[in-house]
Protein backbone atom coordinates (compact mmCIF):
# COMPACT_ATOMS: atom_id res chain seq x y z
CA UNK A 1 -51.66 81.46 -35.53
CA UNK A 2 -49.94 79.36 -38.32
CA UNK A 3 -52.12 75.68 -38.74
CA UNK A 4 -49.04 74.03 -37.43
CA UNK A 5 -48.19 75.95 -34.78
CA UNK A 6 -49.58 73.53 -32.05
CA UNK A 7 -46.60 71.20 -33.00
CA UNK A 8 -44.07 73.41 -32.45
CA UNK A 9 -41.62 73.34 -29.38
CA UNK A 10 -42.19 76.23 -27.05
CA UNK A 11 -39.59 79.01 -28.23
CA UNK A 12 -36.64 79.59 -25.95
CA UNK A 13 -34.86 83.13 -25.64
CA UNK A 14 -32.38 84.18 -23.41
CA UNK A 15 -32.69 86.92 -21.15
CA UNK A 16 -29.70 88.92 -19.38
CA UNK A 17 -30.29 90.66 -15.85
CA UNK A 18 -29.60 94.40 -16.19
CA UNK A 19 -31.65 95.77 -13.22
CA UNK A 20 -31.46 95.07 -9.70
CA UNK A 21 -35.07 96.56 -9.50
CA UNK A 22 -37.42 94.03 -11.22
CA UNK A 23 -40.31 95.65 -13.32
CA UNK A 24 -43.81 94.93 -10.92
CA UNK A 25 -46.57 92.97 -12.50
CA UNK A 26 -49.76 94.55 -12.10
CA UNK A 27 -51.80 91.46 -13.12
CA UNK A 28 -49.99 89.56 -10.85
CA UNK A 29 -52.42 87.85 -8.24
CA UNK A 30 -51.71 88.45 -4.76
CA UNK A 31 -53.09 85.50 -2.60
CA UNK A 32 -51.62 84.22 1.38
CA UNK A 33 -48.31 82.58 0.73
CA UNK A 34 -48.25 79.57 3.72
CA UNK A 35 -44.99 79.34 6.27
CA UNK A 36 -42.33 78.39 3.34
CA UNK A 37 -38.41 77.74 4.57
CA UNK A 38 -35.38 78.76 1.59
CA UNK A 39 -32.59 76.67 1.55
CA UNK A 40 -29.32 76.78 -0.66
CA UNK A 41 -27.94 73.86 1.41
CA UNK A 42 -27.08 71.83 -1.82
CA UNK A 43 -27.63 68.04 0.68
CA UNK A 44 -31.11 69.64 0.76
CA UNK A 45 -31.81 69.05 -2.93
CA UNK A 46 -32.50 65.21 -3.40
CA UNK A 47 -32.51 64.77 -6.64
CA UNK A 48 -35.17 61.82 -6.88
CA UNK A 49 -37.57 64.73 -4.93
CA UNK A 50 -36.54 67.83 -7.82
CA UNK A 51 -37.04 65.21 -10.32
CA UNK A 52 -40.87 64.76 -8.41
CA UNK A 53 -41.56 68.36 -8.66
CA UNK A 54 -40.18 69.03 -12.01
CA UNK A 55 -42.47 66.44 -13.42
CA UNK A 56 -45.36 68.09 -11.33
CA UNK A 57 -44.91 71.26 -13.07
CA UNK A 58 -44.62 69.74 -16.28
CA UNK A 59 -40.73 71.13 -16.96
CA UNK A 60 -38.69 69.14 -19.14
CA UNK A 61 -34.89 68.85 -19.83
CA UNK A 62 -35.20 67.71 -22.55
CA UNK A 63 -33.89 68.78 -25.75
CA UNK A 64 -36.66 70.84 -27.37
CA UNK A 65 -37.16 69.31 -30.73
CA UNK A 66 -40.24 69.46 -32.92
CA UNK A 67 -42.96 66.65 -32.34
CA UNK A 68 -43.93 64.66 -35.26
CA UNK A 69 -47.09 65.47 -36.80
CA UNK A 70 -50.00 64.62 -34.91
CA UNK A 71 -48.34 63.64 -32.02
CA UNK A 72 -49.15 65.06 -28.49
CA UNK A 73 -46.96 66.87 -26.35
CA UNK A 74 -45.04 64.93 -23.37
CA UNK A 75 -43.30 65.99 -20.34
CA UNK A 76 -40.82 62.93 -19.68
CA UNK A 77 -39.51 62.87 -16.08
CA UNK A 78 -35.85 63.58 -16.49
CA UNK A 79 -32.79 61.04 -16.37
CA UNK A 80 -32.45 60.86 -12.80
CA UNK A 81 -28.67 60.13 -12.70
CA UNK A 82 -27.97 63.28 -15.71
CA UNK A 83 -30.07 65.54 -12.85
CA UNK A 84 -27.84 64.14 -10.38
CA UNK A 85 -24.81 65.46 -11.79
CA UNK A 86 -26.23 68.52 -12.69
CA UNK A 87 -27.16 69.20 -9.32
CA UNK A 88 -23.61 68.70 -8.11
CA UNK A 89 -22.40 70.68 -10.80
CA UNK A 90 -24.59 73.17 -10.41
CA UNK A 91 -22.48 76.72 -8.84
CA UNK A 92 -25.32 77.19 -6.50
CA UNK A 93 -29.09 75.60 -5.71
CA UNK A 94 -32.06 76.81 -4.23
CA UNK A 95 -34.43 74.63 -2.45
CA UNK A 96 -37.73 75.96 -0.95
CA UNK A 97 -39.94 73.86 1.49
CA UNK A 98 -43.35 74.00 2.92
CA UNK A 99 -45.00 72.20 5.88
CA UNK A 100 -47.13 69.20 4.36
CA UNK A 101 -50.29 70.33 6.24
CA UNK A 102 -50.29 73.74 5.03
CA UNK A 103 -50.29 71.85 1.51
CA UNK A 104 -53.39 69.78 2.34
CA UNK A 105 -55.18 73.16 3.58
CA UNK A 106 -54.35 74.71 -0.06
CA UNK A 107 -55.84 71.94 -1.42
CA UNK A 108 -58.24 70.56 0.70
CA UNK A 109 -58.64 67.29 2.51
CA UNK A 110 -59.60 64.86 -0.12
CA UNK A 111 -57.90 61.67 -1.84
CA UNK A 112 -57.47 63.42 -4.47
CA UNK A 113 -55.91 66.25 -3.57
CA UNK A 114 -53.17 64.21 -1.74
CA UNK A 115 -52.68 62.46 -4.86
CA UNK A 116 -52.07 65.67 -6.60
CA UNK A 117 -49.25 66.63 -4.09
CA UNK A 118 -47.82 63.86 -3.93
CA UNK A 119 -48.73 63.15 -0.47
CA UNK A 120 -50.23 59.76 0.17
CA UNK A 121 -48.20 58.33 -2.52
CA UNK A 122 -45.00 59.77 -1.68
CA UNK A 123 -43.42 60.36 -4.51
CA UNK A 124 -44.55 63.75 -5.36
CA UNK A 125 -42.51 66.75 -3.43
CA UNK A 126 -40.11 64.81 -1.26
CA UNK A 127 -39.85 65.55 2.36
CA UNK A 128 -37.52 67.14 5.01
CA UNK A 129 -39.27 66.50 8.06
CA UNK A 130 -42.44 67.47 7.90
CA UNK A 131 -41.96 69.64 4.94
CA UNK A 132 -42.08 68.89 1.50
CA UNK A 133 -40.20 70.55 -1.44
CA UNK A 134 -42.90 72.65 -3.09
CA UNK A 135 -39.67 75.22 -5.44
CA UNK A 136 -36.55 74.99 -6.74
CA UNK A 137 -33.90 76.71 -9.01
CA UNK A 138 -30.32 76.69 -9.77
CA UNK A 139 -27.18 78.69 -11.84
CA UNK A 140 -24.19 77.73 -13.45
CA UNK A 141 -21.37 79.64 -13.97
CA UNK A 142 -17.79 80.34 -14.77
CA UNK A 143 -17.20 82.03 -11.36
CA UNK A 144 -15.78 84.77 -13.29
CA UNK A 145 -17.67 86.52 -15.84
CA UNK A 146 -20.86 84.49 -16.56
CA UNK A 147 -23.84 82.70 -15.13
CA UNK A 148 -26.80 80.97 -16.25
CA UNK A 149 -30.55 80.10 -14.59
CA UNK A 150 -31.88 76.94 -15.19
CA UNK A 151 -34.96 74.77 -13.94
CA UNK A 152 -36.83 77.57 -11.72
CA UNK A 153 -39.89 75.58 -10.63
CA UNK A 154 -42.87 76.14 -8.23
CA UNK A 155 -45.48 73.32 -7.73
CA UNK A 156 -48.75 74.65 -9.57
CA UNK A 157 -50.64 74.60 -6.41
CA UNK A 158 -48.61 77.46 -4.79
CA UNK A 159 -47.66 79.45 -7.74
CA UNK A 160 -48.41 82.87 -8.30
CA UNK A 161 -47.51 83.46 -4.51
CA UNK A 162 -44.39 85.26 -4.67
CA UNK A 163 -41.47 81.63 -4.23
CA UNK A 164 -40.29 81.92 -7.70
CA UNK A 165 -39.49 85.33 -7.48
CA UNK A 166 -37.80 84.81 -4.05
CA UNK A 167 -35.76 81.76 -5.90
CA UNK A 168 -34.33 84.50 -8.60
CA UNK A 169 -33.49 86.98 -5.53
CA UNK A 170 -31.71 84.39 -3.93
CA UNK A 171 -29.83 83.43 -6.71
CA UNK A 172 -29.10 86.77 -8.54
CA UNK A 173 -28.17 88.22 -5.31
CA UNK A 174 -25.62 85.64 -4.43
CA UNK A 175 -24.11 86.08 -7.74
CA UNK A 176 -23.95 89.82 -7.17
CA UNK A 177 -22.08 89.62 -4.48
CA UNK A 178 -19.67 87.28 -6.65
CA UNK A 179 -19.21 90.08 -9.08
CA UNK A 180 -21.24 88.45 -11.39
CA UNK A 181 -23.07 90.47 -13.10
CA UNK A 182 -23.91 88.90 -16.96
CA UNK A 183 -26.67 86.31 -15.98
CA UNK A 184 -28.66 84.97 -18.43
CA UNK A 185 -31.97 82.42 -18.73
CA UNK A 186 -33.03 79.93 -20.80
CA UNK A 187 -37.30 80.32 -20.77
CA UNK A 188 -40.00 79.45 -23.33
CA UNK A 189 -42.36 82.62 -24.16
CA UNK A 190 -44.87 81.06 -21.69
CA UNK A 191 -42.70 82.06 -18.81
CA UNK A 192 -40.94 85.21 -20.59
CA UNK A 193 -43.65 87.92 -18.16
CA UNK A 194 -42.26 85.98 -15.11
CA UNK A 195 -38.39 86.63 -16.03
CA UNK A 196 -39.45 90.19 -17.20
CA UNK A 197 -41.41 91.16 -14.15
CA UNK A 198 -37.95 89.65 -11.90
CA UNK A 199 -35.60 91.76 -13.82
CA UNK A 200 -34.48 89.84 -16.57
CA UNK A 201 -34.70 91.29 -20.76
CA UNK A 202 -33.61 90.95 -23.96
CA UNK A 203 -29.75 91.22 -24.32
CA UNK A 204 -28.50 94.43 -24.77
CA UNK A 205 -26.19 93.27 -27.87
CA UNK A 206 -29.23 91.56 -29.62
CA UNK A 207 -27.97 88.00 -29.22
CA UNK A 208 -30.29 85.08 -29.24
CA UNK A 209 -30.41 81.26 -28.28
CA UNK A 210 -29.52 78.62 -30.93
CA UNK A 211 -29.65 75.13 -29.77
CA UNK A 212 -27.12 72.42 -31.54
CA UNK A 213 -29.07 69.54 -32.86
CA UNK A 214 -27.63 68.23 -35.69
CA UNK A 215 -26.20 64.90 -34.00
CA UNK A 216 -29.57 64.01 -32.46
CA UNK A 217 -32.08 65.02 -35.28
CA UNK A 218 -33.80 61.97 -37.09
C-alpha cells in the first residue's frame, strides 16, 4: 500500500445488474435475522430518521474529495433538507423496520447499548410504532431506459443478516417489472463483495465513474 494511501477517498465504481441470480457468498455469516417489516411506502421514510441511520453506518453524501494531509476521516450527517428532496425525488424507496425490543435483545440491556441504537436518546433509528428503522435504500431513474442505486444502508448491529440484500431484491425487482433493465451503483471497494454477491459487476462496455469536481475543488 502506497504511504499515502490512508488519505485517499474510498474509490467508487459503478456496477451494472446483468443477472437475476446473484453470485452466493460463501464467507457470508449466517446468524438469526429478528421479525423485520419492508416497506416502499415513500411517507414511511422520514427523512430526519434516514438521516439517523445513515450517520449510524457512517455513509456519507458527500462529495468524495481527498482529505488534506494529516487530517482524519469524517462522516458528516447529511443536509437534511438536500436528503429531503432526494427522497421525494427518488423513483422508488425502501424502508425496512424492526421492533425496538428485538434491538435491545441484539444488543443487550445496558445504557450503552441503547445509546448505540439510538434508543434512549431518540434520535438514532426513528420509530413507526414500536419499530424503529434499522435499513434503507433507494433508485433513480429515467423510467425508461436507466436506473441508479443509491444510499443502501443497514444499521451495523444487524448487518450481515440478509436486509441489504432483501433491499436490492426489492428494488431491482420492481424495476424489472418496469422494463428496466440497465441499473447501475455507485459503491466504494469496501462494499464492492456485497454488490457482487447481489448480482451487480463491472459494466459490460468497460465504462467507469468520473465524478465532476472542478467547481468545488480548493
Amino acid at each position: 500500500m502506497a504511504a499515502g494511501a490512508s488519505r485517499l477517498p474510498p474509490r467508487l465504481t459503478t456496477l451494472a445488474v446483468f443477472s437475476s441470480s446473484p453470485t452466493p457468498n460463501p464467507n457470508r455469516r449466517r446468524t438469526r435475522l429478528p421479525p423485520i417489516s419492508i416497506s416502499m411506502d415513500p411517507a414511511l421514510a422520514d427523512p430526519a430518521h434516514v438521516q439517523a441511520l445513515m450517520l449510524a453506518c457512517a455513509h456519507s453524501c458527500a462529495i468524495r474529495l481527498p482529505a488534506p494531509p494529516g487530517a482524519a476521516a469524517r462522516t458528516e450527517p447529511v443536509d437534511i433538507r438536500k436528503l429531503r428532496t432526494a427522497l421525494a425525488h427518488s423513483f422508488l424507496v425502501v424502508s425496512v423496520f424492526c421492533g425496538a425490543r428485538f434491538l435491545e435483545l441484539e444488543d443487550g440491556d445496558g445504557a450503552d447499548d441503547r445509546r448505540f441504537l439510538g434508543l434512549e436518546l431518540g434520535l438514532g433509528l426513528g420509530r413507526r410504532g414500536e419499530q424503529r428503522l434499522v435499513g434503507f435504500g433507494r433508485a433513480v431513474s429515467d423510467v425508461g431506459l436507466t436506473a441508479s442505486v443509491h444510499d443502501v444502508v443497514v444499521h451495523p448491529s444487524l448487518q450481515r443478516r440478509g436486509i441489504g440484500r432483501k433491499i436490492l431484491e426489492k428494488i431491482t425487482r420492481v424495476l424489472h417489472s418496469r422494463g428496466i433493465y440497465d441499473i447501475s451503483a455507485l459503491c466504494t471497494g469496501k462494499e464492492r463483495p456485497f454488490f457482487e454477491s447481489c448480482g451487480f459487476d463491472d459494466d459490460a462496455m468497460g465504462s467507469t465513474t468520473m465524478m465532476y469536481t472542478k467547481s468545488i475543488q480548493k
